[in-house]
N, C-alpha and C. Protein backbone atom coordinates (compact mmCIF):
# COMPACT_ATOMS: atom_id res chain seq x y z
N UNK A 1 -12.38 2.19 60.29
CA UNK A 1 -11.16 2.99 60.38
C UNK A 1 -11.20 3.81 61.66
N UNK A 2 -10.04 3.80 62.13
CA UNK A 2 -9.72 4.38 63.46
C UNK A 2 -10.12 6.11 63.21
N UNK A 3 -11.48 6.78 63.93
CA UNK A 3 -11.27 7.79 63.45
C UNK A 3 -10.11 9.28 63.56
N UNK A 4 -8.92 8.61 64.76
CA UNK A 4 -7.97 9.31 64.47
C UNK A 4 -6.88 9.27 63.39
N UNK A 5 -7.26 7.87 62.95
CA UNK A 5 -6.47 7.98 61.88
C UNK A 5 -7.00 8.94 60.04
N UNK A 6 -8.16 9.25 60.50
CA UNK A 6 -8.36 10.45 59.40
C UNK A 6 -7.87 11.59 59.11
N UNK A 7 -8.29 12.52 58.48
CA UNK A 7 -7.82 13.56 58.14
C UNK A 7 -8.65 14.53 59.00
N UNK A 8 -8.96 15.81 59.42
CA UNK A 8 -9.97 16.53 60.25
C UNK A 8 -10.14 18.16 59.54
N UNK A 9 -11.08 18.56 58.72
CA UNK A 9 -10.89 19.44 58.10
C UNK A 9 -11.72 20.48 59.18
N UNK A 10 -11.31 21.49 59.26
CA UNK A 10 -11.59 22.78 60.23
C UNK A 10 -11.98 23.67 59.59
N UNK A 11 -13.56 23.78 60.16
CA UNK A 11 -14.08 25.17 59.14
C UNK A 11 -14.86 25.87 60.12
N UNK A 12 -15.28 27.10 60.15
CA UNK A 12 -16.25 28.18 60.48
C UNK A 12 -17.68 27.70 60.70
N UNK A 13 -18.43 26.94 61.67
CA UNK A 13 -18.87 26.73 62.09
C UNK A 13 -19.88 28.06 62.00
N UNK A 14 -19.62 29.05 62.26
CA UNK A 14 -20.47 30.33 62.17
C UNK A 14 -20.87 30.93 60.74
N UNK A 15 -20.38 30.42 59.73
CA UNK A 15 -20.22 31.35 58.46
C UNK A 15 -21.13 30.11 57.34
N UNK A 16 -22.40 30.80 56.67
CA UNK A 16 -22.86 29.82 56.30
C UNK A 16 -22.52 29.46 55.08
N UNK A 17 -21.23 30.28 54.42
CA UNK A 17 -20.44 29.60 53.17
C UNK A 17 -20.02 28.84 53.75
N UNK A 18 -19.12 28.74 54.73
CA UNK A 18 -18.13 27.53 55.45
C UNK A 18 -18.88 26.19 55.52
N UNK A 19 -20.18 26.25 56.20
CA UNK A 19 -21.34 25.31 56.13
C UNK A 19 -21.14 24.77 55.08
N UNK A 20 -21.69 25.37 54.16
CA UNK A 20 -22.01 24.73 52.72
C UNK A 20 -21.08 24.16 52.49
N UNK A 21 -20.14 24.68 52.28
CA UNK A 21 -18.79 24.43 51.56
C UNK A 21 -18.12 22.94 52.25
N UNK A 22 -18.06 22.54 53.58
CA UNK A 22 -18.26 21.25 54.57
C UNK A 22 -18.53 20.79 53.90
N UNK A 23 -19.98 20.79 53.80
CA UNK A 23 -20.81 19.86 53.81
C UNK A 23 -20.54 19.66 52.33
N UNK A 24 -20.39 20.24 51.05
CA UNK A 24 -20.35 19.69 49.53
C UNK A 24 -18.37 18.90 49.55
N UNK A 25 -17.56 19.41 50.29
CA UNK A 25 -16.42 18.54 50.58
C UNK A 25 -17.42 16.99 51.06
N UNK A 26 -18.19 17.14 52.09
CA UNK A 26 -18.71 15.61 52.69
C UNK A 26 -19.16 14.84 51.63
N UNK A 27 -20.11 15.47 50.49
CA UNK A 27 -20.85 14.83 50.22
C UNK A 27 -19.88 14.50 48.68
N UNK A 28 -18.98 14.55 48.31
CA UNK A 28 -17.76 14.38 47.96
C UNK A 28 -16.86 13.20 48.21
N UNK A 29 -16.50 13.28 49.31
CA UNK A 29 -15.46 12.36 49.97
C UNK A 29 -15.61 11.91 50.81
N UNK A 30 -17.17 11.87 51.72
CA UNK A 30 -18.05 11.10 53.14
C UNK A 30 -17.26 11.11 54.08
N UNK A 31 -16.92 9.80 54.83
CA UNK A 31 -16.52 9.48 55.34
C UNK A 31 -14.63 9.56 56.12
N UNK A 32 -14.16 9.95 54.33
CA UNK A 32 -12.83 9.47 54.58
C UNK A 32 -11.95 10.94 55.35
N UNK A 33 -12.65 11.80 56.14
CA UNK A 33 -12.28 13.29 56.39
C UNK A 33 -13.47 13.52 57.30
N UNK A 34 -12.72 14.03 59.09
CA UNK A 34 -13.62 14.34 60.11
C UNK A 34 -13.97 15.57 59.50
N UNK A 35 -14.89 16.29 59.79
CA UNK A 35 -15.91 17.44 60.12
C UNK A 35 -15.65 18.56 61.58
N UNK A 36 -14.70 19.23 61.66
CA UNK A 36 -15.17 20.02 63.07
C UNK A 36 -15.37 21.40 62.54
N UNK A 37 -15.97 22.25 63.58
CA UNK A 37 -15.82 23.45 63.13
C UNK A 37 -15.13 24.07 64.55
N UNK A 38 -14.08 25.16 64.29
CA UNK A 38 -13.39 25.93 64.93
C UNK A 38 -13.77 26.39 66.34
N UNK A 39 -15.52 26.67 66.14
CA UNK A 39 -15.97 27.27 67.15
C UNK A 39 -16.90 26.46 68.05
N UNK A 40 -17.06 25.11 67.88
CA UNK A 40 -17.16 24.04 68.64
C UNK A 40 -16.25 24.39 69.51
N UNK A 41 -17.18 23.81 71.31
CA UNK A 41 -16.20 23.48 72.19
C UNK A 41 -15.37 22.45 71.91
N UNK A 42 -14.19 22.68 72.72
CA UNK A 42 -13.17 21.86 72.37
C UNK A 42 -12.17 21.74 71.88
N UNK A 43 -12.75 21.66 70.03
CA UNK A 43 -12.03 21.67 68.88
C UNK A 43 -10.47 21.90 68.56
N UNK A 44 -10.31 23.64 69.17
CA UNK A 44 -9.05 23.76 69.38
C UNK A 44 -8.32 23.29 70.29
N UNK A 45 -9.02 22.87 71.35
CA UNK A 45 -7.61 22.08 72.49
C UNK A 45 -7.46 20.64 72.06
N UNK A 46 -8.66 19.93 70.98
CA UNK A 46 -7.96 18.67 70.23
C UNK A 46 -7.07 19.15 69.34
N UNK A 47 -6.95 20.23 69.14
CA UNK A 47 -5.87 20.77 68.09
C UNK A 47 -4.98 21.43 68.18
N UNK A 48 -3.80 21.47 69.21
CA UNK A 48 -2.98 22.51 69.78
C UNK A 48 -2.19 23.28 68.70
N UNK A 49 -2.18 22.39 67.60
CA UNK A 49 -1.30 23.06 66.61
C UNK A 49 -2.43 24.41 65.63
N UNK A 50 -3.18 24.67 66.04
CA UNK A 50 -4.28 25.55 65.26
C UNK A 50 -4.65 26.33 66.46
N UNK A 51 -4.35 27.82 65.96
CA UNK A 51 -5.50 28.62 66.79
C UNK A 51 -6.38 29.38 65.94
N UNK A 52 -7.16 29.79 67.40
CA UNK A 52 -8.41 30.34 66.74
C UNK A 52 -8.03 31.53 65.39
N UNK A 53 -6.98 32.43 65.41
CA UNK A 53 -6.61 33.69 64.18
C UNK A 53 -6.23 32.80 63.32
N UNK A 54 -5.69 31.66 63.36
CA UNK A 54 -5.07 31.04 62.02
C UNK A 54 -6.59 30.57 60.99
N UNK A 55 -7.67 29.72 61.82
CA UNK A 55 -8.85 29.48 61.57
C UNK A 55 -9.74 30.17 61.01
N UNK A 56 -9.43 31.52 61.41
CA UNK A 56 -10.53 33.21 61.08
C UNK A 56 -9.83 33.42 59.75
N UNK A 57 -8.55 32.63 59.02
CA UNK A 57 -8.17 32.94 57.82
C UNK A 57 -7.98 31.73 56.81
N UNK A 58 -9.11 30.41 57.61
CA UNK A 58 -9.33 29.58 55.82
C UNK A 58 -9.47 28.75 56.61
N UNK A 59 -9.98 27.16 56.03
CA UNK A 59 -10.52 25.94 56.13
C UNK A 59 -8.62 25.34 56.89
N UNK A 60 -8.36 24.82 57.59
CA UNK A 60 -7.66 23.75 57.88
C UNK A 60 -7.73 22.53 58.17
N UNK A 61 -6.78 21.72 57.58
CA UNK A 61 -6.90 20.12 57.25
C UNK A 61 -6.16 19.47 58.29
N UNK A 62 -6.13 18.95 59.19
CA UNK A 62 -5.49 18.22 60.75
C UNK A 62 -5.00 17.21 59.98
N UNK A 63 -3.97 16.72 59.64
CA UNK A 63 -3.16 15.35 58.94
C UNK A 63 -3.00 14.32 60.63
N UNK A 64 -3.44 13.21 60.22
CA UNK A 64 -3.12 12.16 61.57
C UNK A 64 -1.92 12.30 61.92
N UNK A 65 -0.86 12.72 61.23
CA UNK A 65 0.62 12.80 61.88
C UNK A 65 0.33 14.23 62.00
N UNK A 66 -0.35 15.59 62.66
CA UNK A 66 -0.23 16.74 62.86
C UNK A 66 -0.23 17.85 61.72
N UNK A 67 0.79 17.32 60.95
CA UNK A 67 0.91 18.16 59.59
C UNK A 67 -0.50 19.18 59.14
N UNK A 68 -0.43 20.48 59.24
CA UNK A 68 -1.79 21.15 58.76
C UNK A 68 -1.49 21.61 57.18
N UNK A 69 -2.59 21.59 56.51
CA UNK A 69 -2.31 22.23 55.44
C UNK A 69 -3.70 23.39 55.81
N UNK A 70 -3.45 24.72 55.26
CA UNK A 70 -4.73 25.96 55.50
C UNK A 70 -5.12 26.43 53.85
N UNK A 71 -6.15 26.89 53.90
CA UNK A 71 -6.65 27.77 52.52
C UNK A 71 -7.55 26.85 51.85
N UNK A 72 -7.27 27.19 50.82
CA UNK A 72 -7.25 25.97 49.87
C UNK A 72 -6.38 25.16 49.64
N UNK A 73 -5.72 25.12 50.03
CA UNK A 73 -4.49 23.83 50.09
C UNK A 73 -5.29 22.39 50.85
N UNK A 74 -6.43 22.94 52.21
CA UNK A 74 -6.70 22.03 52.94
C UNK A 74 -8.00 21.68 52.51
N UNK A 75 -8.98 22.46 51.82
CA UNK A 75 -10.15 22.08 50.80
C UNK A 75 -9.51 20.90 50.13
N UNK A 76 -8.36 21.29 48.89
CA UNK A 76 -7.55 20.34 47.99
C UNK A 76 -7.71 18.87 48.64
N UNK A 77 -6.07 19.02 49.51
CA UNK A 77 -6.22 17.95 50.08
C UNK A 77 -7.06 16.99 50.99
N UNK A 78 -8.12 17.75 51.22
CA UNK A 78 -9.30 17.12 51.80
C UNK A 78 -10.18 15.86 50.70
N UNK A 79 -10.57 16.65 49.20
CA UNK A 79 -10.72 16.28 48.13
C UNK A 79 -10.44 15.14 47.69
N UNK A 80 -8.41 15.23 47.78
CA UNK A 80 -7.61 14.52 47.38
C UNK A 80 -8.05 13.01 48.09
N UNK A 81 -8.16 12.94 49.01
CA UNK A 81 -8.29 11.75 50.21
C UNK A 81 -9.25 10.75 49.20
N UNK A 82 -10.10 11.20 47.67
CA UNK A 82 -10.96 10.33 47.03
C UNK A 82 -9.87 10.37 45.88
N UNK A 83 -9.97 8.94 45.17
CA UNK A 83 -9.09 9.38 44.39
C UNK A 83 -9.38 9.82 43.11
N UNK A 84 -10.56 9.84 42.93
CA UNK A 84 -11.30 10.52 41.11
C UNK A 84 -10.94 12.03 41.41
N UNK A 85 -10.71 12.40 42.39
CA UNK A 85 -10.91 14.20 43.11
C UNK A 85 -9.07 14.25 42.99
N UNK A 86 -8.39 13.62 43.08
CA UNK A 86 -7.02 13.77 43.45
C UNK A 86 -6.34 14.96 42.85
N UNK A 87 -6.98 15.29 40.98
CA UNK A 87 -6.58 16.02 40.43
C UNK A 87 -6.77 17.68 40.84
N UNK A 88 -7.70 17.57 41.28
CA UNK A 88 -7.92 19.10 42.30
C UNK A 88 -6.94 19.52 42.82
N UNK A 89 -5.91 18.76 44.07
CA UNK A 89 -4.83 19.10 44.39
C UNK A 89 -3.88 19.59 43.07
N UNK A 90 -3.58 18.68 42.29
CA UNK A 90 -2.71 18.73 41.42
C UNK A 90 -2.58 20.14 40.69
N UNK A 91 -3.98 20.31 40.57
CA UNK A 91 -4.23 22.02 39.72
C UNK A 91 -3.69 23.19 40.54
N UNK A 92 -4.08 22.70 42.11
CA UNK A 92 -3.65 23.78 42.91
C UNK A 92 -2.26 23.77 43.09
N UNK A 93 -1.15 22.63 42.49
CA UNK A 93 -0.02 22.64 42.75
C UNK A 93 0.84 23.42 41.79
N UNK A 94 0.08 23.43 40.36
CA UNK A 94 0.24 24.45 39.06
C UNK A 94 0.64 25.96 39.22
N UNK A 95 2.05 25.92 38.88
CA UNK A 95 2.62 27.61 39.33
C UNK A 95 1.70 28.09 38.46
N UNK A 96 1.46 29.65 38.57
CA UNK A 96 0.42 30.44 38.52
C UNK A 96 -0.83 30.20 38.89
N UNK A 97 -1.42 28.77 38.44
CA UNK A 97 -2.87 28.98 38.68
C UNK A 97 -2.82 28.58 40.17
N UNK A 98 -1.93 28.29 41.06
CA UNK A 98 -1.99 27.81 42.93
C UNK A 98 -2.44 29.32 43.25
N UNK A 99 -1.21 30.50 42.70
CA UNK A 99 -1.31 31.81 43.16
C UNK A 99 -2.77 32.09 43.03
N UNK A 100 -3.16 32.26 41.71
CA UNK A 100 -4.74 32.77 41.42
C UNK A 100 -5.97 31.87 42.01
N UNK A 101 -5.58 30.63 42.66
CA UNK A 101 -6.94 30.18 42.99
C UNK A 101 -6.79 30.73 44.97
N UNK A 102 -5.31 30.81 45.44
CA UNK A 102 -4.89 31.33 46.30
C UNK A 102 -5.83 32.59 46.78
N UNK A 103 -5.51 33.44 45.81
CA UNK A 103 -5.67 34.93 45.67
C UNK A 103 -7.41 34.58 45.64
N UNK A 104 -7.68 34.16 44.96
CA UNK A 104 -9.46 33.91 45.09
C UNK A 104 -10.39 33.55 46.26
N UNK A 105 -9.30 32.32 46.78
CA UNK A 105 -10.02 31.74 48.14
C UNK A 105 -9.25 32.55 49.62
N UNK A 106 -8.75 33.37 49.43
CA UNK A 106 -8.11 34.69 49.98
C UNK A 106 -9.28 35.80 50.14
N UNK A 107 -10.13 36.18 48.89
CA UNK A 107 -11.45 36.85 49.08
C UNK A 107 -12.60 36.81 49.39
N UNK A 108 -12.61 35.15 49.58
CA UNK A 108 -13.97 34.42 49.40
C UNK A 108 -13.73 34.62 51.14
N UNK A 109 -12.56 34.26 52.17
CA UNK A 109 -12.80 34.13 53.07
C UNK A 109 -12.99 35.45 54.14
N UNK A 110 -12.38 36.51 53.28
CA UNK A 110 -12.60 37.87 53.93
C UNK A 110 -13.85 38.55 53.53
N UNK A 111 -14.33 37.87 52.84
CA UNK A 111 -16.24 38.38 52.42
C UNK A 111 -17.31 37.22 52.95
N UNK A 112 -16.79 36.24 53.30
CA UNK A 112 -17.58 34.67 53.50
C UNK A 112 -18.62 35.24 54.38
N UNK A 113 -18.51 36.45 55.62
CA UNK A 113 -20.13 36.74 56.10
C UNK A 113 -21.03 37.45 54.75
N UNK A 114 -20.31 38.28 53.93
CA UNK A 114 -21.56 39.16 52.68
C UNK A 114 -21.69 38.39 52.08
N UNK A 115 -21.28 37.10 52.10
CA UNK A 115 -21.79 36.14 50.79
C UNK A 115 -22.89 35.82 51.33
N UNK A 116 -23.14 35.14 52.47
CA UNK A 116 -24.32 34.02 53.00
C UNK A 116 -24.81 34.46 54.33
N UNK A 117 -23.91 35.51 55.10
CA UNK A 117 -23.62 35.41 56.38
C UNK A 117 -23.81 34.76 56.98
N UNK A 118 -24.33 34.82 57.93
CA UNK A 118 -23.82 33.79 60.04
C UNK A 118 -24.83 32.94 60.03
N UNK A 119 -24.73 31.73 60.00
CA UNK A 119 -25.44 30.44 61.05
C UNK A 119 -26.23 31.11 62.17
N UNK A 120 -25.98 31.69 62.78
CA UNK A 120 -26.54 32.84 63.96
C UNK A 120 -25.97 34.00 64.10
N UNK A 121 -26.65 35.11 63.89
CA UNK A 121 -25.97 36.48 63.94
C UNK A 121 -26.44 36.56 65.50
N UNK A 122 -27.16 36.41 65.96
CA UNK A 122 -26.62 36.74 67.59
C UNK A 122 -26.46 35.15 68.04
N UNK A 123 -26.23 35.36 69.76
CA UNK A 123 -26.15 34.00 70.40
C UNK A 123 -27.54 32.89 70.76
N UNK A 124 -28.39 33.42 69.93
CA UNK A 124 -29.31 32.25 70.09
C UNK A 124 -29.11 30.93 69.33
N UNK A 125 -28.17 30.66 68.99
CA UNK A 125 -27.57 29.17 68.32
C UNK A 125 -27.30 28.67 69.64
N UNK A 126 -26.77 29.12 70.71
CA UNK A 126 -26.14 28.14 71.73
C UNK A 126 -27.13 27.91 72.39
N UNK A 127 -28.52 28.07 72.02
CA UNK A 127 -29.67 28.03 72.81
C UNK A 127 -30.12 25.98 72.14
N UNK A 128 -30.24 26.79 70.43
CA UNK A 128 -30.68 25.31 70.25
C UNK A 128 -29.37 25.13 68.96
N UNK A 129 -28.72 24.09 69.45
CA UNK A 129 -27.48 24.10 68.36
C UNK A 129 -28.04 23.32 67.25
N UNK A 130 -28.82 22.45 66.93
CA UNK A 130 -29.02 21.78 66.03
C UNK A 130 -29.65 23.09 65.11
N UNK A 131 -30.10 24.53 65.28
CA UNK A 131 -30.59 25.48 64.88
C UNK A 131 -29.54 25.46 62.97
């Protein structure tokens, strides 16, 4: 598969919930959904439609036709891309419970450094990135 024709989910590269959280989406749904993180060079100028403040407020999902979905909307539909997982979206589409899982992954991302904090709290990551 053409890998532009995937999906490209955008996460925090710095935040080691964001890490985790990648990587258990990957090990989930592999293949069928790129991997970048925000603060990779680059990233955002493959992505003109995303900037960096939109990124500092949740996971975003790059759709091959542009289309972004952010929050948990783009976890969901990341998910969704398997189809035993599809129902995940579906829950998040559920009036009330979209708001409350909303409102949840709304806190998780304004605390995501006191949960796990930083991949590197200073700049010695750009020293050895595989760190």
């Amino acid at each position: 598969m053409d890998p532009a024709a995937k999906p490209v989910l955008i996460y925090d590269g710095r935040c080691r919930f964001c890490v985790r959280s990648a990587e258990q989406v990957r090990t989930l749904v592999g293949d069928r959904v790129r991997y970048e993180s925000f603060r990779d060079p680059g990233v955002l100028a493959r992505h003109p439609q995303l900037t960096e403040a939109q990124c500092e407020t949740g996971a975003q999902l790059v759709m091959p036709d542009g289309r972004v979905a952010s929050g948990f909307a783009a976890v969901a539909q990341a998910l969704a891309t398997r189809p035993g997982l599809r129902f995940v979206a579906w829950l998040h589409s559920v009036p009330g419970l979209h708001q409350v899982i909303d409102a949840l992954y709304r806190a998780v991302v304004r605390n995501r450094f006191r949960l796990m904090g930083e991949v590197c709290a200073d700049d010695a990551c750009r020293l050895h990135p595989d760190a």
